[in-house]
N, C-alpha and C. Protein backbone atom coordinates (compact mmCIF):
# COMPACT_ATOMS: atom_id res chain seq x y z
N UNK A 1 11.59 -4.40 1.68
CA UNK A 1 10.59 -4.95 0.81
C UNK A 1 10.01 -3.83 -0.05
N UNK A 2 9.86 -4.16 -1.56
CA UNK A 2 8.88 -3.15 -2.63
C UNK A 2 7.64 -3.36 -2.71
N UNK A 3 6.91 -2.56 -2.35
CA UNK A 3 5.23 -2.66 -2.68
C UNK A 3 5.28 -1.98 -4.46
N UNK A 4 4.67 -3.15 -4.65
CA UNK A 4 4.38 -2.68 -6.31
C UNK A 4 3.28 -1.57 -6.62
N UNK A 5 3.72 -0.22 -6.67
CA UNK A 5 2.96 1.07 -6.52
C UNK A 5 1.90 1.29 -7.50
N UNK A 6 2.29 0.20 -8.99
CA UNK A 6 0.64 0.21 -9.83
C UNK A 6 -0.25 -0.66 -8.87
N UNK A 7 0.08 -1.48 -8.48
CA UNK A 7 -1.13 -2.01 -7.72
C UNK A 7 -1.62 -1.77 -6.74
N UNK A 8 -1.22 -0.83 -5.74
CA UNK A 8 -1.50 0.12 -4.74
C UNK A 8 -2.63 0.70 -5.38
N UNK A 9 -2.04 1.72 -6.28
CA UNK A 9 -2.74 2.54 -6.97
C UNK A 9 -4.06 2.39 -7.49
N UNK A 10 -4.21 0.81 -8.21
CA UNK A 10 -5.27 0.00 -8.57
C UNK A 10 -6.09 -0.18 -7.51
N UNK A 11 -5.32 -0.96 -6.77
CA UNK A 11 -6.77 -0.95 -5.41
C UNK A 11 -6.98 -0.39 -4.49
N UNK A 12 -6.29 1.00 -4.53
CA UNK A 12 -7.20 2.13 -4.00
C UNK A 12 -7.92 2.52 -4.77
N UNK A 13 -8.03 2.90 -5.93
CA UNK A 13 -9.08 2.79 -7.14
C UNK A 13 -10.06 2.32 -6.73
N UNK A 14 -10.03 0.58 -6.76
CA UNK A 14 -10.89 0.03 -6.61
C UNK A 14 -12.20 0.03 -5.73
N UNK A 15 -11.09 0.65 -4.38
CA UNK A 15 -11.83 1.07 -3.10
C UNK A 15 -12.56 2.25 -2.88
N UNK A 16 -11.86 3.24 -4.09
CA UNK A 16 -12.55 4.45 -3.61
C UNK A 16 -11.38 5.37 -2.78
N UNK A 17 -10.51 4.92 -2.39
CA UNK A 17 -9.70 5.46 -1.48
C UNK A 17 -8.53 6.12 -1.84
N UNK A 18 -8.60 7.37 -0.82
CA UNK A 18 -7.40 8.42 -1.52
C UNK A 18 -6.55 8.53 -0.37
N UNK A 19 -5.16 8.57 -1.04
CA UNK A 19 -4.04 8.57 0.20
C UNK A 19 -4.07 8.64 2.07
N UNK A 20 -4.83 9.87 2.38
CA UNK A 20 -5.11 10.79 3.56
C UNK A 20 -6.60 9.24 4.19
N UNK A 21 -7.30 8.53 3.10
CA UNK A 21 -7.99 8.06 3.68
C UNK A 21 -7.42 6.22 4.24
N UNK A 22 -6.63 5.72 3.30
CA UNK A 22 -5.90 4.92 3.42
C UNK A 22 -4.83 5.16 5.04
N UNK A 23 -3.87 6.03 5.07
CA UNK A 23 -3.41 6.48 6.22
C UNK A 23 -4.14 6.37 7.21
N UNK A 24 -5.36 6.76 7.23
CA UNK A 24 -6.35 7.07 8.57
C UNK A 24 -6.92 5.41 8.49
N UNK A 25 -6.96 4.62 7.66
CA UNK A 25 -7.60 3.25 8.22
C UNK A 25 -6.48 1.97 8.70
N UNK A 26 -5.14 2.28 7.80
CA UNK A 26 -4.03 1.50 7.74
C UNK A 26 -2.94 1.78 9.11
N UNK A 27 -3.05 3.16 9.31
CA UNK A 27 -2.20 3.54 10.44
C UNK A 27 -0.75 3.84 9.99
N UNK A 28 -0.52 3.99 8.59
CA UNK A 28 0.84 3.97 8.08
C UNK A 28 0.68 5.62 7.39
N UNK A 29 2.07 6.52 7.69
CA UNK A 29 1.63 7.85 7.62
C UNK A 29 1.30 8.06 5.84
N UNK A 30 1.17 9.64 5.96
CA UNK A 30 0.48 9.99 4.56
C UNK A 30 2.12 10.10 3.68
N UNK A 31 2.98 10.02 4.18
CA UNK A 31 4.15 10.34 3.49
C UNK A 31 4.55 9.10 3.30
N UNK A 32 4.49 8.36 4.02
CA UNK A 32 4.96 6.84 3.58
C UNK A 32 4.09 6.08 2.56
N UNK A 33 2.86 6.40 2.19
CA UNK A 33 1.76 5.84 1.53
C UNK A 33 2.49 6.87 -0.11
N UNK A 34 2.41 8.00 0.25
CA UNK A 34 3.19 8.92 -0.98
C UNK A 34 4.45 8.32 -1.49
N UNK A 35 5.21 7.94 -0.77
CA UNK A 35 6.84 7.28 -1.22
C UNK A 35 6.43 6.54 -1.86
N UNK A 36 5.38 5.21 -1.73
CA UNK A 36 5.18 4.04 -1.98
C UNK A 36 4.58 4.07 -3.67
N UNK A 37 3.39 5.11 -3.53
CA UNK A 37 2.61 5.57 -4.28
C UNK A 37 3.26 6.49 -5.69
N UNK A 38 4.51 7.18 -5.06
CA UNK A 38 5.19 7.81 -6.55
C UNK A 38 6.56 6.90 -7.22
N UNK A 39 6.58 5.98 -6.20
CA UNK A 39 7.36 4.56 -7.07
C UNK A 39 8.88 5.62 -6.58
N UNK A 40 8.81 6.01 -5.53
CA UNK A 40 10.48 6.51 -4.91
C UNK A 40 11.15 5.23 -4.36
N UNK A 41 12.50 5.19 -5.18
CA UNK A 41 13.45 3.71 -4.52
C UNK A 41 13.24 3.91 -2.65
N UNK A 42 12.24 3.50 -2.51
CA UNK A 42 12.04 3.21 -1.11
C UNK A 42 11.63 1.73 -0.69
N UNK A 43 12.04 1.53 0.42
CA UNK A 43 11.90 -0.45 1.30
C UNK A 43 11.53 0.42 2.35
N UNK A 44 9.90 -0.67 2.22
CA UNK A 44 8.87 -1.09 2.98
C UNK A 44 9.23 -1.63 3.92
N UNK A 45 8.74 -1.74 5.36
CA UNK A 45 8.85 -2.58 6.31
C UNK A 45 7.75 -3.87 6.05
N UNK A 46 8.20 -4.75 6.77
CA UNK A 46 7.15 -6.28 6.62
C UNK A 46 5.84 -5.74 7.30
N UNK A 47 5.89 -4.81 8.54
CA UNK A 47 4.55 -4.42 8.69
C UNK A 47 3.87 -3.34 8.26
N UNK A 48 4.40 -2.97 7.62
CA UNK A 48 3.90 -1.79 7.07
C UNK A 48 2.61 -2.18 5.61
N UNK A 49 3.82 -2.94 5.10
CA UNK A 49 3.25 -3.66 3.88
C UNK A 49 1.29 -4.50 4.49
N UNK A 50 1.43 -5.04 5.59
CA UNK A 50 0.68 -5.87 6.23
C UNK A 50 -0.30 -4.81 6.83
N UNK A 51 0.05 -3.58 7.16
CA UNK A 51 -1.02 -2.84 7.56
C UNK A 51 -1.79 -2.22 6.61
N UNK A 52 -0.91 -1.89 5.27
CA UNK A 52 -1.47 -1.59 3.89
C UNK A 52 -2.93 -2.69 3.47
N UNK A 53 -1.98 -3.74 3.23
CA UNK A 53 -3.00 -5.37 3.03
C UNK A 53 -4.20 -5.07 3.51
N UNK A 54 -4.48 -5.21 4.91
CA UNK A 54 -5.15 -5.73 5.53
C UNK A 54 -6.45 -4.56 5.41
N UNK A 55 -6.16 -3.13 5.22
CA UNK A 55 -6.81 -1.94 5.17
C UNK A 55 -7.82 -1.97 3.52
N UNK A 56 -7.15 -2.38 2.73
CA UNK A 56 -7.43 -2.94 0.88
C UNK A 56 -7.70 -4.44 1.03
N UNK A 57 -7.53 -5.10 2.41
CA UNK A 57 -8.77 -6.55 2.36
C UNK A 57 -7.43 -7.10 1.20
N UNK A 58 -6.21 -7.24 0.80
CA UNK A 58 -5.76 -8.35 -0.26
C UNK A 58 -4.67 -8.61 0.66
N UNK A 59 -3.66 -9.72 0.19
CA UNK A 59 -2.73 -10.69 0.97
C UNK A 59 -1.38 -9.81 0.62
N UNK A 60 -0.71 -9.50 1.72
CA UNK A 60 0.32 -8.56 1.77
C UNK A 60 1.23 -9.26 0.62
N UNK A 61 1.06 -10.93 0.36
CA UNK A 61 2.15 -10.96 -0.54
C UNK A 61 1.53 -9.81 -1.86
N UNK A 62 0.46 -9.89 -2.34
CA UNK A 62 0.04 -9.57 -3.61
C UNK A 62 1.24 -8.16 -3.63
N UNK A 63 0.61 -7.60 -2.58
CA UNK A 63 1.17 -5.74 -3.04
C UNK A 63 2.60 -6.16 -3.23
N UNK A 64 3.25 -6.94 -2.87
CA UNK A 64 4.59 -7.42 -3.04
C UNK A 64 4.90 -7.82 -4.74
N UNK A 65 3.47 -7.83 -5.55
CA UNK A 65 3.63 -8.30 -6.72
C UNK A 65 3.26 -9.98 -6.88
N UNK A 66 3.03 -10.18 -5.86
CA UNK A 66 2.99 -11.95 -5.50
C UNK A 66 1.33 -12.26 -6.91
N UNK A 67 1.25 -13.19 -7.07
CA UNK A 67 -0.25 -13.58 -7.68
C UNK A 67 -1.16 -14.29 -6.76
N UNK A 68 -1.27 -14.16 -4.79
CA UNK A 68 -1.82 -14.33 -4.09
C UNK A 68 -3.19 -13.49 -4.23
């Protein structure tokens, strides 16, 4: 699965939140949040994506690009 990395980007913005702090609430490492984050041809796991979500409060489809 692709997490759409402008919108990552956006709502950590939104939040205030910088990589190292995202990691520490999501549980997903600082290098995997970086892959995601510099748009490297990398696939997401289904929970990974879901631990992202849930840390930024939006519906794992969205980061998927979804309009959830």
């Amino acid at each position: 699965m692709r997490v759409n990395s402008n919108l990552l980007i956006d709502l950590m913005a939104t939040h205030s939140m910088k990589i190292a702090e995202l990691s520490r609430i999501s549980g997903v490492s600082c290098k995997t949040i970086e892959l995601i984050v510099d748009n490297i041809n990398y696939s997401t796991s289904k929970d990974t994506i879901i631990k992202i979500a849930r840390a930024l409060n939006v519906d794992p489809i969205r980061l998927e690009g979804g309009k959830c």
